[in-house]
Every structure is written in structure tokens, then in C-alpha cells.
C-alpha atoms as a PDB file:
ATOM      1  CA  UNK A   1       1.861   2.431  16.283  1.00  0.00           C
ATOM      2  CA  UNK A   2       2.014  -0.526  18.917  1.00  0.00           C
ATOM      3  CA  UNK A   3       4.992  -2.987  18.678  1.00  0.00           C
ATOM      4  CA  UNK A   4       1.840  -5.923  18.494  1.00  0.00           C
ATOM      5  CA  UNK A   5       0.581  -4.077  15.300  1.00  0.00           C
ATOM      6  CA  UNK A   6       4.049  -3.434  13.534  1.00  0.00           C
ATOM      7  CA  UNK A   7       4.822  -7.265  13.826  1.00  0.00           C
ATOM      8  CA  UNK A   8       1.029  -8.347  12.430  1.00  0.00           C
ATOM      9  CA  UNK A   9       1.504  -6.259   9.979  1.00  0.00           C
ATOM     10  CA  UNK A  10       5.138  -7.895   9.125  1.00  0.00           C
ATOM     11  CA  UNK A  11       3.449 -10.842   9.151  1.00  0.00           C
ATOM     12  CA  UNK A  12       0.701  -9.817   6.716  1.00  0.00           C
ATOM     13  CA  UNK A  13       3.794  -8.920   4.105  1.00  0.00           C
ATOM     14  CA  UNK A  14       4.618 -12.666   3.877  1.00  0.00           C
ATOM     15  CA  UNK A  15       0.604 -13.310   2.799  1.00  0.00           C
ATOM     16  CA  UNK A  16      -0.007 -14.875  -0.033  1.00  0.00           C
ATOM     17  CA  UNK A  17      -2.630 -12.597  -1.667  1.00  0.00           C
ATOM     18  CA  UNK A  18      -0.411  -9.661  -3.251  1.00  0.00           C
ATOM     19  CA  UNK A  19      -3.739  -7.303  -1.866  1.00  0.00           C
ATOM     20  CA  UNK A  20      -3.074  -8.320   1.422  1.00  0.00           C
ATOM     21  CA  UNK A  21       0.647  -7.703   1.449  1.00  0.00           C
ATOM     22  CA  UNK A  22      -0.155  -4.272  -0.299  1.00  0.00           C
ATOM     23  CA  UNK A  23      -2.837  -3.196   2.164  1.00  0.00           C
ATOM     24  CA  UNK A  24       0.457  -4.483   4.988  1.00  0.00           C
ATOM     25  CA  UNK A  25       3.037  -2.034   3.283  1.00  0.00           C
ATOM     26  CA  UNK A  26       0.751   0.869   3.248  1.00  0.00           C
ATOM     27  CA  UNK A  27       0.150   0.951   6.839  1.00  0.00           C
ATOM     28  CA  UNK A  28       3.639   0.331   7.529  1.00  0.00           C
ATOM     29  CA  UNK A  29       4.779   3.653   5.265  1.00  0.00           C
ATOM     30  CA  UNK A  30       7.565   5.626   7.390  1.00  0.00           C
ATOM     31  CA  UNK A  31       4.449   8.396   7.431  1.00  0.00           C
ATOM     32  CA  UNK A  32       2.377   6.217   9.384  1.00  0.00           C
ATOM     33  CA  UNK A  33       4.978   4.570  12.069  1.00  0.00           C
ATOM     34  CA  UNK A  34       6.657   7.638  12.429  1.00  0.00           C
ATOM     35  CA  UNK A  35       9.656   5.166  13.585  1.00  0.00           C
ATOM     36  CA  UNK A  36      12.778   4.163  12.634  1.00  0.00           C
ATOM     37  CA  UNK A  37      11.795   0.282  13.285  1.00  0.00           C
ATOM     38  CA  UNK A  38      14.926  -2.319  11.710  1.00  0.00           C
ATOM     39  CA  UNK A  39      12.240  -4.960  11.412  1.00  0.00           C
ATOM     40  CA  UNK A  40      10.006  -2.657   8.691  1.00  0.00           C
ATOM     41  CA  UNK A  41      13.184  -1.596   6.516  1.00  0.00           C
ATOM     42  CA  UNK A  42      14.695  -4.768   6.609  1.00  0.00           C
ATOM     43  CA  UNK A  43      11.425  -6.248   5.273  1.00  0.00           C
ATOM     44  CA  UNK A  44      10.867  -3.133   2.904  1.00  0.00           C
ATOM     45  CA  UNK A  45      14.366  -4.160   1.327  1.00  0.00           C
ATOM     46  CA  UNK A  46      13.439  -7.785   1.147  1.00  0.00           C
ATOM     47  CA  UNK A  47      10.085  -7.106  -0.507  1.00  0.00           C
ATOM     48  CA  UNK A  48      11.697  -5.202  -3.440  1.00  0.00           C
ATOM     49  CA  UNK A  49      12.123  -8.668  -5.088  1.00  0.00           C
ATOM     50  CA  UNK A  50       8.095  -8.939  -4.574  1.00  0.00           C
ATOM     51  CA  UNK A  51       6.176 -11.115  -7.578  1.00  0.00           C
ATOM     52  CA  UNK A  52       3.541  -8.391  -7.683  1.00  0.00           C
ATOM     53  CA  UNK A  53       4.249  -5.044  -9.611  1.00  0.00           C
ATOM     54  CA  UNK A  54       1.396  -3.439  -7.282  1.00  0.00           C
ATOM     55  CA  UNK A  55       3.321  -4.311  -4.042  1.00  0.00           C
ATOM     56  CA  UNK A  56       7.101  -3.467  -5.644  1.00  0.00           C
ATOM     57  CA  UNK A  57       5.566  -0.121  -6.175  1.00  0.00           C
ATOM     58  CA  UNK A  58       4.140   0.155  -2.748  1.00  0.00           C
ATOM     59  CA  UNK A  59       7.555  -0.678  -1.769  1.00  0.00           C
ATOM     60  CA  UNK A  60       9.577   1.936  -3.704  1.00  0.00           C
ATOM     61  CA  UNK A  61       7.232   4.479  -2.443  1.00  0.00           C
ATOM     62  CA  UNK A  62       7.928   3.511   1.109  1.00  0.00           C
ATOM     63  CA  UNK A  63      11.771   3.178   0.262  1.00  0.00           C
ATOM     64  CA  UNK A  64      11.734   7.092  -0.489  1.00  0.00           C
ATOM     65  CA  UNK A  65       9.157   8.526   2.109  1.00  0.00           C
ATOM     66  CA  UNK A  66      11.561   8.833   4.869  1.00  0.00           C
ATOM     67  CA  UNK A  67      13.713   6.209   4.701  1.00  0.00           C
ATOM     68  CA  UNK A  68      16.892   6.443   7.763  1.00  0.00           C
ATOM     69  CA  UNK A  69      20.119   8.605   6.452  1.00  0.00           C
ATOM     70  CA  UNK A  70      22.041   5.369   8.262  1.00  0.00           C
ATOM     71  CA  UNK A  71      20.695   3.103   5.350  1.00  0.00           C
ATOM     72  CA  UNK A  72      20.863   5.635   2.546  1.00  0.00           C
ATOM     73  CA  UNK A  73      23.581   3.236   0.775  1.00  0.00           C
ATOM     74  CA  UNK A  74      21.050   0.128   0.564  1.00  0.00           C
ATOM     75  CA  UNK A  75      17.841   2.561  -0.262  1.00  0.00           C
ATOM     76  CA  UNK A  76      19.755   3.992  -3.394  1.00  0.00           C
ATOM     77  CA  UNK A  77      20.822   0.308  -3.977  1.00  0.00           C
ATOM     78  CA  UNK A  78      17.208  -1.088  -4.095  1.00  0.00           C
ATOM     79  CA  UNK A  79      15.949   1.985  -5.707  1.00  0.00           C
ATOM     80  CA  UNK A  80      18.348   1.217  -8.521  1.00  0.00           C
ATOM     81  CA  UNK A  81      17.455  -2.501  -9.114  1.00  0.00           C
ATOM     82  CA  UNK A  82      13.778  -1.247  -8.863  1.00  0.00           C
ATOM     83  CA  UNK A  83      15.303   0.951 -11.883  1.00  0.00           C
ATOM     84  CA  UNK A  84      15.592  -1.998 -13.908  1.00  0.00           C
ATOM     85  CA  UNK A  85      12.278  -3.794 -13.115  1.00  0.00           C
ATOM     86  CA  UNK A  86       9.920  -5.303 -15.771  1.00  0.00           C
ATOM     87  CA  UNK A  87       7.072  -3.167 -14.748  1.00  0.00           C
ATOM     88  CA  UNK A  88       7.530  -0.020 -16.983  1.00  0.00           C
ATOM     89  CA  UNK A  89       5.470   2.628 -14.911  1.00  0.00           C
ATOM     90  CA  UNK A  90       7.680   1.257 -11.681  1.00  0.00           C
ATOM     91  CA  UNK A  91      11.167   1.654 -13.924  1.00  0.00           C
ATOM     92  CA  UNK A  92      10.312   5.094 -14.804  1.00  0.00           C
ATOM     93  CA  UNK A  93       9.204   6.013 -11.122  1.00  0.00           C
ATOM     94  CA  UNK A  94      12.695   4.681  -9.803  1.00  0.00           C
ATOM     95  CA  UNK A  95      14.610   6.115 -12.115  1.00  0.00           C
ATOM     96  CA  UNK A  96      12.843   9.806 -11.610  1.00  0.00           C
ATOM     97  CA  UNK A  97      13.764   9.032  -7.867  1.00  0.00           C
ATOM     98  CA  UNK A  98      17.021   8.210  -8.629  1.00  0.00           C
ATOM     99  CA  UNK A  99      17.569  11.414 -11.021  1.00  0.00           C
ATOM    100  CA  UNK A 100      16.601  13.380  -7.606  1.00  0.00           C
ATOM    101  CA  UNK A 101      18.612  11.595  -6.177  1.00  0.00           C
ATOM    102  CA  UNK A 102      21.491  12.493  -8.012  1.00  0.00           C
ATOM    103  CA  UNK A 103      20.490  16.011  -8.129  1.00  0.00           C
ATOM    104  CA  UNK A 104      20.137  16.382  -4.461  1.00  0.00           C
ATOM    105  CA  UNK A 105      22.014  14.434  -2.749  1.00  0.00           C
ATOM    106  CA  UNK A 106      18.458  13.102  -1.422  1.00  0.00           C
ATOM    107  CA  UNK A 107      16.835   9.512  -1.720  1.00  0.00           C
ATOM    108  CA  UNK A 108      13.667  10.386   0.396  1.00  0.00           C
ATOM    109  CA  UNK A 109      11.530  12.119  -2.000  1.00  0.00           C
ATOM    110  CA  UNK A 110       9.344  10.532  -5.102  1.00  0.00           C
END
């Protein structure tokens, strides 16, 4: 992916409509860059505190498809206040990729 398309798609995380921002996060999944970019995972981590259940789940997916071993701690960290989110399908996701987590030794893996 091209540095011009990583930064509209940044961009399109700070829309308005929560369709556009999810559309944004699912091109920007660690499976698609296939980069460890700073930009994306500081955004990713940012986003956690989203309005929209839809796009907090988009992000917790992201946050454990690949996420960088250097920025396990604040991964595990969001994953766990993602844990305690109103959404109830999104809680339960979290906290099954938290129990692997725990398990493993491994954050990367929902």
C-alpha cells in the first residue's frame, strides 16, 4: 500500500459517518498493509474510544491481527478496556482475546 493511500485512509478514520470510518479501518487491517506503519497503530489505539460499536469492533479485530511485539503492552491494554465496553458481543470478543492471551502468551489472534 502507497504512503498517499495509508494517510487518506487515516484521514477517512476521523469522518464523521461511522460507515466511512469502518470501510477506513478495514483497509488499513495489518493483513492488508502488510506494514508496521506508527501512524495506523497509533490511530488504531486512539479509535478504541470510537462512538460506534461497529467501528470499536473493527478496531479490536485489527488490534489482534498482527499487531507489532514492540507494542504488545498497549494492545493488551486496549484490548482490556475494549473488555469492559457497553457493546456486549464486543465485551465477550475482547475478553475471549484476552483469555488467549493469557493462555499463550499471544495478543495477535481473535
Amino acid at each position: 500500500m502507497k504512503p498517499i493511500e495509508i494517510e487518506e485512509l487515516l484521514q477517512a478514520t476521523r469522518h464523521d459517518e461511522p460507515k466511512i470510518r469502518k470501510s477506513a479501518l478495514l483497509d488499513l487491517c495489518p493483513c492488508r498493509v502488510k506494514a508496521n506503519n506508527v501512524k495506523i497503530w497509533d490511530r488504531l489505539l486512539a479509535m478504541r474510544n470510537d462512538e460506534d460499536a461497529g467501528v470499536r469492533s473493527i478496531v479490536l479485530h485489527n488490534l489482534c491481527d498482527g499487531s507489532p511485539k514492540e507494542r504488545k503492552e498497549e494492545i493488551v491494554n486496549a484490548v482490556e478496556e475494549l473488555a469492559q465496553d457497553q457493546d456486549r458481543k464486543l465485551r465477550r470478543r475482547a475478553r475471549n482475546a484476552l483469555a488467549v492471551y493469557r493462555k499463550s502468551g499471544v495478543i495477535n489472534s481473535e
